[in-house]
Protein backbone atom coordinates (compact mmCIF):
# COMPACT_ATOMS: atom_id res chain seq x y z
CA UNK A 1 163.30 20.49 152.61
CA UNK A 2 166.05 22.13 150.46
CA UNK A 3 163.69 21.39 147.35
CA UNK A 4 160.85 23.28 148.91
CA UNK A 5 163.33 26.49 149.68
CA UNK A 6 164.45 26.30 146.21
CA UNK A 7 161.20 26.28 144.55
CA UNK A 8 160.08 28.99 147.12
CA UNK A 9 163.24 31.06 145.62
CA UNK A 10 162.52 30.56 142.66
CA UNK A 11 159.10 31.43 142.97
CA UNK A 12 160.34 34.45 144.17
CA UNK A 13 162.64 35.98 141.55
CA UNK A 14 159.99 34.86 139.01
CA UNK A 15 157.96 37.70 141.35
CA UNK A 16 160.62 39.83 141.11
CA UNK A 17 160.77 39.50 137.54
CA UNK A 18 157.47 40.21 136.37
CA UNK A 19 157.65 42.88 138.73
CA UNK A 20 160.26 44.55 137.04
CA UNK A 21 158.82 43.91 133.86
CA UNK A 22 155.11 45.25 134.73
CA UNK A 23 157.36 48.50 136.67
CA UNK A 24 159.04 48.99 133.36
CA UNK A 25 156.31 48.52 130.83
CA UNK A 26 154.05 50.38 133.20
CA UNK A 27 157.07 53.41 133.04
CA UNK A 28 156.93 53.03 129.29
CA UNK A 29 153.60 53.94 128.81
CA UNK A 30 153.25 56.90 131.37
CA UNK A 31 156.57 58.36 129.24
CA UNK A 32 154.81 57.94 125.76
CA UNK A 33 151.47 59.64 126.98
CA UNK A 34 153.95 62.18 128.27
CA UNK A 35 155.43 62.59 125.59
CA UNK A 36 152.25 62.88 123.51
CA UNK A 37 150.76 65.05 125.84
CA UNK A 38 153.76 67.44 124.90
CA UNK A 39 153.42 67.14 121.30
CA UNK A 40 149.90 67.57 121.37
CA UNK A 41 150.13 70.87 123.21
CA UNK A 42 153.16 72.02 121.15
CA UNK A 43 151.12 71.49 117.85
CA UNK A 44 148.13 73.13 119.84
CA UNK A 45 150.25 76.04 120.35
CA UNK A 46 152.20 76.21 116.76
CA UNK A 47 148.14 76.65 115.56
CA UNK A 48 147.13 78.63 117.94
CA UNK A 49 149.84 81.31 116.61
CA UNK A 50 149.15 80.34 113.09
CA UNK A 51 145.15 81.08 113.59
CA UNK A 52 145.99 84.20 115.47
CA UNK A 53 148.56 85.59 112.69
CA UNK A 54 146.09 84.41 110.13
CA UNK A 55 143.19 86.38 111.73
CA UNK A 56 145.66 89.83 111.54
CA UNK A 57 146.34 89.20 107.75
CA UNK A 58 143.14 87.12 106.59
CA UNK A 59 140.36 88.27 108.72
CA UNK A 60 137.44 85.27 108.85
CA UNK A 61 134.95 87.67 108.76
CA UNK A 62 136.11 89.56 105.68
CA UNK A 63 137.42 93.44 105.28
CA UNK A 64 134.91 95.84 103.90
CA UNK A 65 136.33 97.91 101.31
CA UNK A 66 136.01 101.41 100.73
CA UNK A 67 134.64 101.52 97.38
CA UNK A 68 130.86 101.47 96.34
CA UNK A 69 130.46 99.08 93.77
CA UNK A 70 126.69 100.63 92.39
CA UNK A 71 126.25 98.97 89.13
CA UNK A 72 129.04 98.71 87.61
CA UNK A 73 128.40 95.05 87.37
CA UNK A 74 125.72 95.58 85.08
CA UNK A 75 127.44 98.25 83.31
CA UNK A 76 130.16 95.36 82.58
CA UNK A 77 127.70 93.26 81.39
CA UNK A 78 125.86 95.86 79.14
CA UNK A 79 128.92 96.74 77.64
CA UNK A 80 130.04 92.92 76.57
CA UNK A 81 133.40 92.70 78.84
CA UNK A 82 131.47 90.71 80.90
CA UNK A 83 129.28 87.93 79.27
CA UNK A 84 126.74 87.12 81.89
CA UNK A 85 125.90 83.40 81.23
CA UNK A 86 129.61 82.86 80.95
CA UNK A 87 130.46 84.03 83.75
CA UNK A 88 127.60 82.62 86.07
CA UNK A 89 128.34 79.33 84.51
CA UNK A 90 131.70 79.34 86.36
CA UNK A 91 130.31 80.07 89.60
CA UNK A 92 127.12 78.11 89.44
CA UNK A 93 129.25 74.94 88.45
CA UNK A 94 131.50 75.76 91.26
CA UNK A 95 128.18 76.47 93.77
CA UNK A 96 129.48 79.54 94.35
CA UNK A 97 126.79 82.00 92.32
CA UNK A 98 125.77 83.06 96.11
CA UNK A 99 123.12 85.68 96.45
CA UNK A 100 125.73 88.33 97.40
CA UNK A 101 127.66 87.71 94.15
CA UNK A 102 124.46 87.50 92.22
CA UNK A 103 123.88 91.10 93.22
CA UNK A 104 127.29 92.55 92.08
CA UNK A 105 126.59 91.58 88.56
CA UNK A 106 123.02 92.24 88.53
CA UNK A 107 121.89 94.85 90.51
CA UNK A 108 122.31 98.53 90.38
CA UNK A 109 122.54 99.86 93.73
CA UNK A 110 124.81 98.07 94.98
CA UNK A 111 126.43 99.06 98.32
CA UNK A 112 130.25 98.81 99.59
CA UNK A 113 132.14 95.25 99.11
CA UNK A 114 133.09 93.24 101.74
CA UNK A 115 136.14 90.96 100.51
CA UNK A 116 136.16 87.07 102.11
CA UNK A 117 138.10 84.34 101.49
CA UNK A 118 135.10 82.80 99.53
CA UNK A 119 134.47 85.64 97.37
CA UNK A 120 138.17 87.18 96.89
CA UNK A 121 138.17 84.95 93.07
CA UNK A 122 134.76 86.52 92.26
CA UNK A 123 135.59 89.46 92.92
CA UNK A 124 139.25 89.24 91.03
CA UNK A 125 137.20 88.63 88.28
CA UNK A 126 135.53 91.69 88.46
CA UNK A 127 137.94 94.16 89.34
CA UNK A 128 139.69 92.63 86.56
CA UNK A 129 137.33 93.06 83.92
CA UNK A 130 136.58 96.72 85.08
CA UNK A 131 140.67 97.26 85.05
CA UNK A 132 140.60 95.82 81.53
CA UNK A 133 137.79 98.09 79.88
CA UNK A 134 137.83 101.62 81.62
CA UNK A 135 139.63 104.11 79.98
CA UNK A 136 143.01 104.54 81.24
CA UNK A 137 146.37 106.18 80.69
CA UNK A 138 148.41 103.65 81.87
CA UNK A 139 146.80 101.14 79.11
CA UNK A 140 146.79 103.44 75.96
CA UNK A 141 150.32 104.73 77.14
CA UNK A 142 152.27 102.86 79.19
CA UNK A 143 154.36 99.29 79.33
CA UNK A 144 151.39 97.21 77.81
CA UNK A 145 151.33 98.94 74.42
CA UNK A 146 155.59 98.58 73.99
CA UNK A 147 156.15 97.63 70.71
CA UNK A 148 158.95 95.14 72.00
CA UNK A 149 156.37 93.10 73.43
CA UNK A 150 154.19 92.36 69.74
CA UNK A 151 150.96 94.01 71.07
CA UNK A 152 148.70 94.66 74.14
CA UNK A 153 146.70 91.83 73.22
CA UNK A 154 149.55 89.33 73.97
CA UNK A 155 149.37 89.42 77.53
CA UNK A 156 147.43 87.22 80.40
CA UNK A 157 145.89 89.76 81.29
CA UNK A 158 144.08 90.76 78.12
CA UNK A 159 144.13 87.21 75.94
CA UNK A 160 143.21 85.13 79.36
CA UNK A 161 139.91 87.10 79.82
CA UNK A 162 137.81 84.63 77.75
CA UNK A 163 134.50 85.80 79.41
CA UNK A 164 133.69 89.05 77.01
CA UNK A 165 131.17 89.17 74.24
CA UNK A 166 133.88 89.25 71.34
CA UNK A 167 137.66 89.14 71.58
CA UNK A 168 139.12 90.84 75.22
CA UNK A 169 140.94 93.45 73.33
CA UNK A 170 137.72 94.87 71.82
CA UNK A 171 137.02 96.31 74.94
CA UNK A 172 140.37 97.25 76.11
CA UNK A 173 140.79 100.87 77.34
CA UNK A 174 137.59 101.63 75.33
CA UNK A 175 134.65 102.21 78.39
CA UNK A 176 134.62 105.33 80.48
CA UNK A 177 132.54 103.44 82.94
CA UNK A 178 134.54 106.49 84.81
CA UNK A 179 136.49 109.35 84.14
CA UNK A 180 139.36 110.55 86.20
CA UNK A 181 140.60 114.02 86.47
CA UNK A 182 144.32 114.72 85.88
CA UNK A 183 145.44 114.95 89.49
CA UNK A 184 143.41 111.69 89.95
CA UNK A 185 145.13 110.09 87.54
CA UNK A 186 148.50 111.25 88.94
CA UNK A 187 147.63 109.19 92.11
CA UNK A 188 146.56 106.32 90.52
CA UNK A 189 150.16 106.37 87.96
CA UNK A 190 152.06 107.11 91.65
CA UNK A 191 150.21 104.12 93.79
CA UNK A 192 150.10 101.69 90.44
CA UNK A 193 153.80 101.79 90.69
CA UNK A 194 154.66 100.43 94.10
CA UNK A 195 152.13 97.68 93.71
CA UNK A 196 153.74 94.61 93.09
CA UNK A 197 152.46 90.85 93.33
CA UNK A 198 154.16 87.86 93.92
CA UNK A 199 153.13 85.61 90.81
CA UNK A 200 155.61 88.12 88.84
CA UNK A 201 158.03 90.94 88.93
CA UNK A 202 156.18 93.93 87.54
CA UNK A 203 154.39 96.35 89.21
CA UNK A 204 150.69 97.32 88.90
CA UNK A 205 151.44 100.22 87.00
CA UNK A 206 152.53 97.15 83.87
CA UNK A 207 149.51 94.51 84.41
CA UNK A 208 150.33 92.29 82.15
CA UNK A 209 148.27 89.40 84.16
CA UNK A 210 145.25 89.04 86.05
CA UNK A 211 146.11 90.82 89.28
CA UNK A 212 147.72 93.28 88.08
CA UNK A 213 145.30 94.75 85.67
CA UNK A 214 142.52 93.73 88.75
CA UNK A 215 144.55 95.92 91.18
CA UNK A 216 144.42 98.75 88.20
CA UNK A 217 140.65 98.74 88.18
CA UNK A 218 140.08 98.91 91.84
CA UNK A 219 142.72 101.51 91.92
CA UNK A 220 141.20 103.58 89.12
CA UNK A 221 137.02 103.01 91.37
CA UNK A 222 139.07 104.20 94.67
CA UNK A 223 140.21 106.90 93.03
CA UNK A 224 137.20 108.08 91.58
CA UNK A 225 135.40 107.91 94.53
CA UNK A 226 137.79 109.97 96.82
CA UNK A 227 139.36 107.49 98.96
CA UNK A 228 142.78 108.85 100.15
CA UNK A 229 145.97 107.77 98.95
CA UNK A 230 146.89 105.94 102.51
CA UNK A 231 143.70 104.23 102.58
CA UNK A 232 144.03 102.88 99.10
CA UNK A 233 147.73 101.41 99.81
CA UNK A 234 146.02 99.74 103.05
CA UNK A 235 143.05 98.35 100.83
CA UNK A 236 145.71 97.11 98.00
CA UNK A 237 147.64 95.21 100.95
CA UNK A 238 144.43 93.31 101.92
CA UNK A 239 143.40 92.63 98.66
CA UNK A 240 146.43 91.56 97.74
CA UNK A 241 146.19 89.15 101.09
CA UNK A 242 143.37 87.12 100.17
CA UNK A 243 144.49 86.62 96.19
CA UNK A 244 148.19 85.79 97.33
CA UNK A 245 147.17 84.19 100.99
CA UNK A 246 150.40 82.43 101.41
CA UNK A 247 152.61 84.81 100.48
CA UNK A 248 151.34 87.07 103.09
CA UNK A 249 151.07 84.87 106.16
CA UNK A 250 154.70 83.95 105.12
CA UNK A 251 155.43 87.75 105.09
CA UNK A 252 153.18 88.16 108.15
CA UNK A 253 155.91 85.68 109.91
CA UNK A 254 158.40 86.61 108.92
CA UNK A 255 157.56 90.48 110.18
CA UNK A 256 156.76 88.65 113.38
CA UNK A 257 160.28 87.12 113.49
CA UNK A 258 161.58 90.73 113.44
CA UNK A 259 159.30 91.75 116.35
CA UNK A 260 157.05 93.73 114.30
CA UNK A 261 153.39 92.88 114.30
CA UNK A 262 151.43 92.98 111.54
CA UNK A 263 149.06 96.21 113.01
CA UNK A 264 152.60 97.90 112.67
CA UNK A 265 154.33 96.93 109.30
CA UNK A 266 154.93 100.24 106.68
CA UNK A 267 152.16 99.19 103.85
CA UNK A 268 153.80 100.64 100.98
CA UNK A 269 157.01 98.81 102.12
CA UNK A 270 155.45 95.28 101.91
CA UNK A 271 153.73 95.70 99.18
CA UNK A 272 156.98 97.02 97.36
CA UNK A 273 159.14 95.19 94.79
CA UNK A 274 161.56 93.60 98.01
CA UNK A 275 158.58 91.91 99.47
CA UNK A 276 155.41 90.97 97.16
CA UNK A 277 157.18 90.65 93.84
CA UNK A 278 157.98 87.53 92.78
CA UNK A 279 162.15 87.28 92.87
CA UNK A 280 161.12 89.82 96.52
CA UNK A 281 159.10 87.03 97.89
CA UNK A 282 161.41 84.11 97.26
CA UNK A 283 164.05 86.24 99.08
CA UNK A 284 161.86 86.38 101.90
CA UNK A 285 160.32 83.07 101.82
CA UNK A 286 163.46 81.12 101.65
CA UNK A 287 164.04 82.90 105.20
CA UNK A 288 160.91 81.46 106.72
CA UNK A 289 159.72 78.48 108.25
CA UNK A 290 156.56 78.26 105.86
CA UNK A 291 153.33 78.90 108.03
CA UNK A 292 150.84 75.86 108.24
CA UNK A 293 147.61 77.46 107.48
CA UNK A 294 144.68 76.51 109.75
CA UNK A 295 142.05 76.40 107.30
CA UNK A 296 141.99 75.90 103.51
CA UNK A 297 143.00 78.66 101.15
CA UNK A 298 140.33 79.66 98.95
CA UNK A 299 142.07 82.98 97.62
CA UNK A 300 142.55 83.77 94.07
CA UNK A 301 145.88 83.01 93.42
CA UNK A 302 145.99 81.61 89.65
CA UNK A 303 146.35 84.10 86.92
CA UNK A 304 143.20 82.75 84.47
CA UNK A 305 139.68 83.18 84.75
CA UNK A 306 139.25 80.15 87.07
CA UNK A 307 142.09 81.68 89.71
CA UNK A 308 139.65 81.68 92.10
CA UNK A 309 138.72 77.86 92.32
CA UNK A 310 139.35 76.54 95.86
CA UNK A 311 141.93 74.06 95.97
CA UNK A 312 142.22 70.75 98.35
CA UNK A 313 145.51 71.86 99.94
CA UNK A 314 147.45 74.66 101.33
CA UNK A 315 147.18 77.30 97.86
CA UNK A 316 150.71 77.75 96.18
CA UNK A 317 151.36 80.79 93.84
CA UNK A 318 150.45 80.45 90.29
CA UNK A 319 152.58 82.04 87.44
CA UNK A 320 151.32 84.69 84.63
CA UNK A 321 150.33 82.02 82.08
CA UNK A 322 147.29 82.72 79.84
């Protein structure tokens, strides 16, 4: 009789014991899909601000800017600074010789731009051979012809465009595709000089690489074509956004930190030497938690004639190497 109680006792606490064990376990897993749950809708979130933020500074659907771009492609390409099968070769190797892009180098009545993330290389390429050839003050004149620096033709800007007919400085300064009046050319001197970009400390106003001297030519068309000086700092900041993408969702988040929104910063101010030039950025980038973009970078953010490649990771800033 006392065998049978024992066995029945131990029967039970053998119960009791997987009991426990099943309570526990069962316990365990309700906490980890807890927990996932949370981290799953905290990295839902995190993107959800990202995307949002990333719409305000990188639209999806592209800005259209206020310049008509006619045919000045072909004008480019008539002139030599642009060698047409050189330059289609990069794009059709890359699949990106689209039937919009096609256009803007070989058409003539061409309409306003619309900039992407897809297209914002191509059309750095552009701008900057029509920034390299017009005929401008700020290239015959200015910081690019200092003797302390051995030449004009020493630059990225000038020996890294490899995609003329004949050497990049044969067509330097020496198209009037346009020509500006003086007051014009006031404006562009005064808006050239608060441009800055974040793969180098000078302003536009000195383009010694690719964006700069880009920035110069769309500057110079704007100009021309009677767009007001506050609309051309706006269209310089959103330009500037899809060849430097990082830099300005950093800037965007950082602005965001401060309680402004990005519908609200002061344009001239961010795109000043304390915010998009190189040793301005890093001031302001080593304040932010970097933003994870939620879609791949495609802007054109190296400073050669393939800048515009997309990349298989989140883009980082390039320097102002030929």
């Amino acid at each position: 009789m006392e065998n049978k109680i024992n066995k029945y006792q131990v029967i039970q606490s053998s119960i009791l014991i997987v009991a426990i064990i099943v309570s526990s376990f069962l316990g365990y897993v309700v906490g980890v899909k807890q927990g996932t749950q949370q981290l799953v809708k905290g990295v839902n979130q995190k993107n959800s601000l990202v995307s949002k933020l990333e719409e305000k500074v990188l639209p999806s659907k592209g800005v259209v800017l206020p310049i008509v771009w006619g045919d000045l492609g072909v004008k480019l390409v008539e002139g030599g600074v642009i060698d047409a099968d050189k330059f289609k070769a990069i794009y059709i190797n890359r699949g990106q010789y689209t039937e919009e892009n096609k256009k803007l180098l070989e058409e003539i009545n061409n309409g306003r731009i619309k900039i992407t993330a897809e297209n914002s290389g191509y059309l750095l390429n552009l701008f900057w051979a029509l920034g390299l050839a017009n005929k401008n003050e700020i290239l015959e004149k200015g910081e690019m012809v200092d003797p302390k620096y051995g030449g004009a033709g020493n630059f990225a800007s000038t020996g890294g465009w490899t995609l003329a007919k004949g050497e990049a400085m044969d067509h330097y300064s020496k198209h009037a595709f346009f020509t500006l009046t003086l007051e014009q050319q006031v404006l562009v001197d005064k808006v050239s000089r608060g441009i800055y970009r974040p793969c180098c400390g000078n302003s536009v106003n000195f383009p010694d690489c690719n964006h700069g001297m880009a920035m110069l030519g769309l500057l110079e068309l704007m100009v021309s074509q009677g767009v007001s000086e506050q609309e051309m700092w706006e269209t310089a900041l959103t330009v500037n956004s899809y060849w430097f993408p990082d830099t300005y969702l950093t800037i965007a988040t950082y602005m965001k930190d401060k309680g402004i929104d990005w519908k609200d910063i002061n344009t001239e101010e961010i795109l000043g030497k304390d915010f998009s030039s190189s040793q301005g950025f890093a001031n302001i980038s080593a304040q932010v938690i970097q933003p994870e973009s939620s879609q791949q970078q495609k802007g054109g953010g190296g400073c050669s004639v393939g800048g515009g490649a997309p990349v298989p990771q989140q883009q980082k800033q390039v320097g102002c190497g030929v």
